[in-house]
Protein backbone atom coordinates (compact mmCIF):
# COMPACT_ATOMS: atom_id res chain seq x y z
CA UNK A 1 -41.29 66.55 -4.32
CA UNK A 2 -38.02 65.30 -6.14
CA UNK A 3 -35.36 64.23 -3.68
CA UNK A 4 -31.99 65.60 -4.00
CA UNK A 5 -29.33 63.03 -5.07
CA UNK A 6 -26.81 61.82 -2.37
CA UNK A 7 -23.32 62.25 -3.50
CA UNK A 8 -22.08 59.33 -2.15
CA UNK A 9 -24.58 57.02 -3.03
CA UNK A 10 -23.74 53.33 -3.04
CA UNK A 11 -19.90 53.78 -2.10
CA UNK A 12 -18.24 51.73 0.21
CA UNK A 13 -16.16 53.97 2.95
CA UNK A 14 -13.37 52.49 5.13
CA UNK A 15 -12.67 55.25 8.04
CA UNK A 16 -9.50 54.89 10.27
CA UNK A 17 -9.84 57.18 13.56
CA UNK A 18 -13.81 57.39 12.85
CA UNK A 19 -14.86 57.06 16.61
CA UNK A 20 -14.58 61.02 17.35
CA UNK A 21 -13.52 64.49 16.11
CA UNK A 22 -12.83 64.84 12.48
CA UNK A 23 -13.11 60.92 11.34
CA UNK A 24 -16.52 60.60 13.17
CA UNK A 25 -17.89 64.16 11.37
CA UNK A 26 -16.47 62.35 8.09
CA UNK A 27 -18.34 59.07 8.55
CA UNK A 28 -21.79 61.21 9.53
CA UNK A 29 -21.74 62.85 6.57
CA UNK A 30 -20.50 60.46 4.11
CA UNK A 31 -23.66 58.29 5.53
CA UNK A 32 -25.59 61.21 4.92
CA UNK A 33 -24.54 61.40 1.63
CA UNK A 34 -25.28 57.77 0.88
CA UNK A 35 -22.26 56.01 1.54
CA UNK A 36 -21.83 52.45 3.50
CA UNK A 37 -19.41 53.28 6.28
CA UNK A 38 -16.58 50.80 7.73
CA UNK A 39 -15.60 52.75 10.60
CA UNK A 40 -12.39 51.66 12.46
CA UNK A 41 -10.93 52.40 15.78
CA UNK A 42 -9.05 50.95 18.75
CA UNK A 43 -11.59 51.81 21.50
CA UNK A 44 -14.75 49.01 21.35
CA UNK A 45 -16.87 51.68 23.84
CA UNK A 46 -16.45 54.59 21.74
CA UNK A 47 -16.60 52.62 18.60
CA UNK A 48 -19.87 51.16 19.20
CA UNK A 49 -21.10 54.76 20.67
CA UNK A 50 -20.26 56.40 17.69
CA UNK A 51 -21.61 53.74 15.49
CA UNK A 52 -24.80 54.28 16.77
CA UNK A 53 -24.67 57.85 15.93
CA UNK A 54 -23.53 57.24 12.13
CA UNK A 55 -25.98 54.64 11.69
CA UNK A 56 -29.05 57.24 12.12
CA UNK A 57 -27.45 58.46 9.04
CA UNK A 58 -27.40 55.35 6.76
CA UNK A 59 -25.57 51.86 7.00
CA UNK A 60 -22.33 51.51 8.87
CA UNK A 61 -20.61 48.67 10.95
CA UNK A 62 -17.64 49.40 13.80
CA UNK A 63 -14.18 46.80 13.41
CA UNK A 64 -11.97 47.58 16.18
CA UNK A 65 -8.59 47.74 14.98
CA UNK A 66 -5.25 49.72 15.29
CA UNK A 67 -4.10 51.27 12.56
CA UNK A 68 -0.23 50.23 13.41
CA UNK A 69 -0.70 46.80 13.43
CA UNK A 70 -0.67 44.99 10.37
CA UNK A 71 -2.64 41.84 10.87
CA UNK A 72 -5.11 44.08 12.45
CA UNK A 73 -5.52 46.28 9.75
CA UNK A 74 -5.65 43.50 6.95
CA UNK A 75 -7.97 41.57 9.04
CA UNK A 76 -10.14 44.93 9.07
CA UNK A 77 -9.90 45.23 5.52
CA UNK A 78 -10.54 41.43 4.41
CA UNK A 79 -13.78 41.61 6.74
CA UNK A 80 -14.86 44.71 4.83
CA UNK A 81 -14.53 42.76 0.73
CA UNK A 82 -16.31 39.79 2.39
CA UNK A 83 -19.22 41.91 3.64
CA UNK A 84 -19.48 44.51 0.08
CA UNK A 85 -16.90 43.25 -2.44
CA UNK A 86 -15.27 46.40 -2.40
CA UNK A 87 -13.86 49.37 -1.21
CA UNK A 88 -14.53 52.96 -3.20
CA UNK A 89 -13.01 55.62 -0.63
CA UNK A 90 -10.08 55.12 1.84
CA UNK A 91 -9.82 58.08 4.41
CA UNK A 92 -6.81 57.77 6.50
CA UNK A 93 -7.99 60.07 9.87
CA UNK A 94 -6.30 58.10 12.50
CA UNK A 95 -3.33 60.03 14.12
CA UNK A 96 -1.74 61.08 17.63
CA UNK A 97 0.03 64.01 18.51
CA UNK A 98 2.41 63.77 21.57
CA UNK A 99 4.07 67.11 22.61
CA UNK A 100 7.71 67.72 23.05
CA UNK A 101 11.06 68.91 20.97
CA UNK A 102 13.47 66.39 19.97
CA UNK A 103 15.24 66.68 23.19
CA UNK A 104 12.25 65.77 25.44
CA UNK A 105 10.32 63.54 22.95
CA UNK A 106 11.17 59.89 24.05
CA UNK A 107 11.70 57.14 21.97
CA UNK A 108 8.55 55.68 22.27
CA UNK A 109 6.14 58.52 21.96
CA UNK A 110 8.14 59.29 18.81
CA UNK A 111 7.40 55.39 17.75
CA UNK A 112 4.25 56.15 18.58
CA UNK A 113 3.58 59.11 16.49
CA UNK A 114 5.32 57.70 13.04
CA UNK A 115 3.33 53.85 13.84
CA UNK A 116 0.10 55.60 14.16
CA UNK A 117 0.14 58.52 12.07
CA UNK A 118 2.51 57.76 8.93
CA UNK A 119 2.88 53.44 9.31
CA UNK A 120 -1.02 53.25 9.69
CA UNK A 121 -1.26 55.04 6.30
CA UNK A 122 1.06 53.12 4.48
CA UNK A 123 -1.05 49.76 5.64
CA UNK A 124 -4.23 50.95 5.14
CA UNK A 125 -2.90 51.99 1.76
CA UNK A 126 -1.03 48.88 1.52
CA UNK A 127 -3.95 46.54 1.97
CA UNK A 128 -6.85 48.32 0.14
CA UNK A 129 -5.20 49.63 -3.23
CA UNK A 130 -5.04 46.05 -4.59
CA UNK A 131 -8.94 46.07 -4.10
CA UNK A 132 -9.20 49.61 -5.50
CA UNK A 133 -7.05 48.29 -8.46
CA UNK A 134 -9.64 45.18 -9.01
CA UNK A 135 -12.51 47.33 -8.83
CA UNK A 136 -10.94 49.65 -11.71
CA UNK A 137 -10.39 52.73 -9.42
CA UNK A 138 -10.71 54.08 -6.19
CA UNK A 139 -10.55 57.59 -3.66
CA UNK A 140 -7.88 57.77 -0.50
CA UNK A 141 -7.99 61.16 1.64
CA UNK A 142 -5.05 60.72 3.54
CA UNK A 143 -5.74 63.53 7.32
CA UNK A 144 -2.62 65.55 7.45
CA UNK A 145 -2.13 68.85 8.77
CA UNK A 146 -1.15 72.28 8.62
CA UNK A 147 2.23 70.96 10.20
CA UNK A 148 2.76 68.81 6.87
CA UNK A 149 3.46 72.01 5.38
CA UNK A 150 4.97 73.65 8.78
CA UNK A 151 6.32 73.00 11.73
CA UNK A 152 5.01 74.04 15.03
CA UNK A 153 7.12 74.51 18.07
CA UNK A 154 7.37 71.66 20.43
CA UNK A 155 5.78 68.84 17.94
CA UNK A 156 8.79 67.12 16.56
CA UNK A 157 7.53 63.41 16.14
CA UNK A 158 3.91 65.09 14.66
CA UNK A 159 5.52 67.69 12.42
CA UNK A 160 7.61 64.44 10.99
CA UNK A 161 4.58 62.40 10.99
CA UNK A 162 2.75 64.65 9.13
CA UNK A 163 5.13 65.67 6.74
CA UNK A 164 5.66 61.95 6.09
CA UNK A 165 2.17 61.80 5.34
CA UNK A 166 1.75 64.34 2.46
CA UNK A 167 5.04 62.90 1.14
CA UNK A 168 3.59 59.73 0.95
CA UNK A 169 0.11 61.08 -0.52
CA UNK A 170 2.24 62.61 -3.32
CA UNK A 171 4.11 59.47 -3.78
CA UNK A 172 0.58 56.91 -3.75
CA UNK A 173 -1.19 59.37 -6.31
CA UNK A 174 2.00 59.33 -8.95
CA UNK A 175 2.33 55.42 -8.27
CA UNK A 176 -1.60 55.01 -8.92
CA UNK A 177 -2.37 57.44 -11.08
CA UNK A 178 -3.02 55.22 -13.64
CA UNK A 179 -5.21 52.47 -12.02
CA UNK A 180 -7.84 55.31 -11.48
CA UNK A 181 -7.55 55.69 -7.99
CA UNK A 182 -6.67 59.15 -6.88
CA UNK A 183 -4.92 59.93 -3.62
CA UNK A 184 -5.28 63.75 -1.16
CA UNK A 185 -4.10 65.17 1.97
CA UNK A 186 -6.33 67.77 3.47
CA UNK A 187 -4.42 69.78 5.81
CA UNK A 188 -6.39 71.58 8.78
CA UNK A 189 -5.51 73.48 11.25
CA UNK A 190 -6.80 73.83 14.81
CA UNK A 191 -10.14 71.60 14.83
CA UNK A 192 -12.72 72.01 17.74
CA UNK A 193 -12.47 67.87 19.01
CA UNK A 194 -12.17 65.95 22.40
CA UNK A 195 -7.99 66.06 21.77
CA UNK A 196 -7.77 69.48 21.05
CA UNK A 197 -10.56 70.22 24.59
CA UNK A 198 -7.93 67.65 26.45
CA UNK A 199 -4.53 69.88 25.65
CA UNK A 200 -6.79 73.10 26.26
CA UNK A 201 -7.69 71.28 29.87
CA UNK A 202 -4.52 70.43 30.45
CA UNK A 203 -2.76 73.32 30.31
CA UNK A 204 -2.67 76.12 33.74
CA UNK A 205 -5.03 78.60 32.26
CA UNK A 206 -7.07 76.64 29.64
CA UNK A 207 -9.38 79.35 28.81
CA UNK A 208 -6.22 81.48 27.81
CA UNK A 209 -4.81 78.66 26.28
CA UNK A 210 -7.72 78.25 23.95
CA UNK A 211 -7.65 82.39 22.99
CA UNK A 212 -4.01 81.93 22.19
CA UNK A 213 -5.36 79.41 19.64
CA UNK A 214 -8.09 81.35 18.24
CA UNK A 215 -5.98 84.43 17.18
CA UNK A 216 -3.65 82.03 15.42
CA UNK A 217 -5.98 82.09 12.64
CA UNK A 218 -7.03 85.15 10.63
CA UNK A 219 -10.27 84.29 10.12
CA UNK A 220 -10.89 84.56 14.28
CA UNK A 221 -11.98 81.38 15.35
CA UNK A 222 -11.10 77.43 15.47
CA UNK A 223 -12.53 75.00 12.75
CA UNK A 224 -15.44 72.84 13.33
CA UNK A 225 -14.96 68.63 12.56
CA UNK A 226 -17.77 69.02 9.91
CA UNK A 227 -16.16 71.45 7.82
CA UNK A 228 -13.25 69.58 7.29
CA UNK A 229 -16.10 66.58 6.64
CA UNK A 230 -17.37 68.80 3.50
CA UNK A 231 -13.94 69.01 1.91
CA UNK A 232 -13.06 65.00 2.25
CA UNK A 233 -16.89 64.47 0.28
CA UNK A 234 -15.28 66.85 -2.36
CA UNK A 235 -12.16 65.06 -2.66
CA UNK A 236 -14.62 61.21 -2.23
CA UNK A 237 -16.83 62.56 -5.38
CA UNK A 238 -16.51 63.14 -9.01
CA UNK A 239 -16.37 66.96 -8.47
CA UNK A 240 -12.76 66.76 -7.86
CA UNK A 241 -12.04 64.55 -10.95
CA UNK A 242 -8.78 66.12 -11.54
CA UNK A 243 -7.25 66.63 -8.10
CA UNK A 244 -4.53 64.24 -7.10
CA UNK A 245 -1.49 64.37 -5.03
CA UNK A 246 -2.60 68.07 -3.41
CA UNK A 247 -2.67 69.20 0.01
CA UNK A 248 -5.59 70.62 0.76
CA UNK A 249 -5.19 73.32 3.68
CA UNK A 250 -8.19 73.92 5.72
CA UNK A 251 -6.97 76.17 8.36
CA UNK A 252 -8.43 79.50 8.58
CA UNK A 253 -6.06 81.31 7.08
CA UNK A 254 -3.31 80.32 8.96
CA UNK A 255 -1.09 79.59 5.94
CA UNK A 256 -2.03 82.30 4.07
CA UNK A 257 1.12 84.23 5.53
CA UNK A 258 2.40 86.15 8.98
CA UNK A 259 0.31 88.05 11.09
CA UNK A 260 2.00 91.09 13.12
């Protein structure tokens, strides 16, 4: 029986927020798909937990590190040339999302939200394109959000975050356009993961909490972290050849106009 090629074959994957939700489902299914994963993250527990998991898929090692943190990140990303030489596909997943207008956001969540969310993709950025530009070419999928193209009530420092980050996508792919290396934002909308479970928990009446989030989107339910893993192996592979500086929404509709 002839195997079916793996799209991913032989690429080298750096992963930033790739010990849960969306980042893990990315590095699962890149593996799957044939790619060597460097998955990074600030918790060493759920790092190495997750790691586990990805590594039933193919080859991946765990380098705690936070994405706001510069030597941390270029530490991260030397480790990662010594061990393959290269890096093929950046995917920017790490983010936060603290709650609050401008009024009640403090100071530091909002320094919180733009390190984590909008700094920790201009380092990783920072620190790997000069690889991708040695190697002749290279893939970042930067994780915005349906708030980089909206804004949702009481998410100041995220809805700035996230716009900052599809700026900045649109910026990277004109800058790099010509080294080859091609640069996309997908944009979901309300993913089923631990952080979303946590606000849904939080909240008096969770269970209505979570309905008010399911009718938000036309298509009647909340997204799954593996579907938004399918688009980011579109954007990692040749199929998507001539796609750079795009938002990608993946949201169920949600942007598709107004409901009444």
């Amino acid at each position: 029986m002839r195997m079916e090629s793996r799209k991913l074959n032989g690429k080298i994957a750096f992963i930033t927020g790739a010990t849960d939700g969306i980042g893990k489902a990315i590095a699962l299914l890149f593996a799957k798909e044939g790619a060597k994963i460097v998955m990074i993250g600030r918790d060493e527990v759920k790092g190495n937990s997750a790691l586990e998991e990805v590594k039933q898929n193919g080859e991946a090692v765990y380098l705690k590190a936070d994405v706001s943190n510069s030597t941390q990140i270029r530490n991260a990303v030397d480790k990662t040339i010594q061990k393959y030489g290269r890096i093929d596909i950046l995917v920017n997943n790490a983010g936060v999302s603290p709650v609050g207008n401008v009024v009640d956001t403090s100071e530091e969540d909002w320094d919180y939200a733009i390190n984590v969310n909008l700094k920790g993709v201009f380092l990783c950025c920072k620190y790997v394109i000069p690889y991708m530009e040695k190697n002749r070419g290279g893939v970042i999928i930067n994780m915005g959000s349906i708030n980089s193209l909206m804004a949702l009530e009481k998410e100041a420092a995220y809805d700035a975050s996230k716009g900052g980050v599809l700026m900045l996508t649109k910026a990277t792919a004109i800058d790099f356009a010509k080294s080859n290396i091609r640069v996309n934002c997908i944009c979901p909308a309300a993913i089923e993961t631990t952080s979303l479970k946590a606000v849904f928990d939080s909240s008096p009446d969770p269970a209505k909490m979570r309905q008010s989030f399911t009718a938000k989107h036309p298509v009647g339910r909340i997204g799954q972290p593996g579907e938004i893993a399918k688009v980011a192996v579109f954007l990692a592979t040749d199929s998507s050849s001539f796609i750079t500086g795009a938002a990608i929404p993946v949201d169920g509709g949600i942007l598709a106009g107004w409901q009444y």
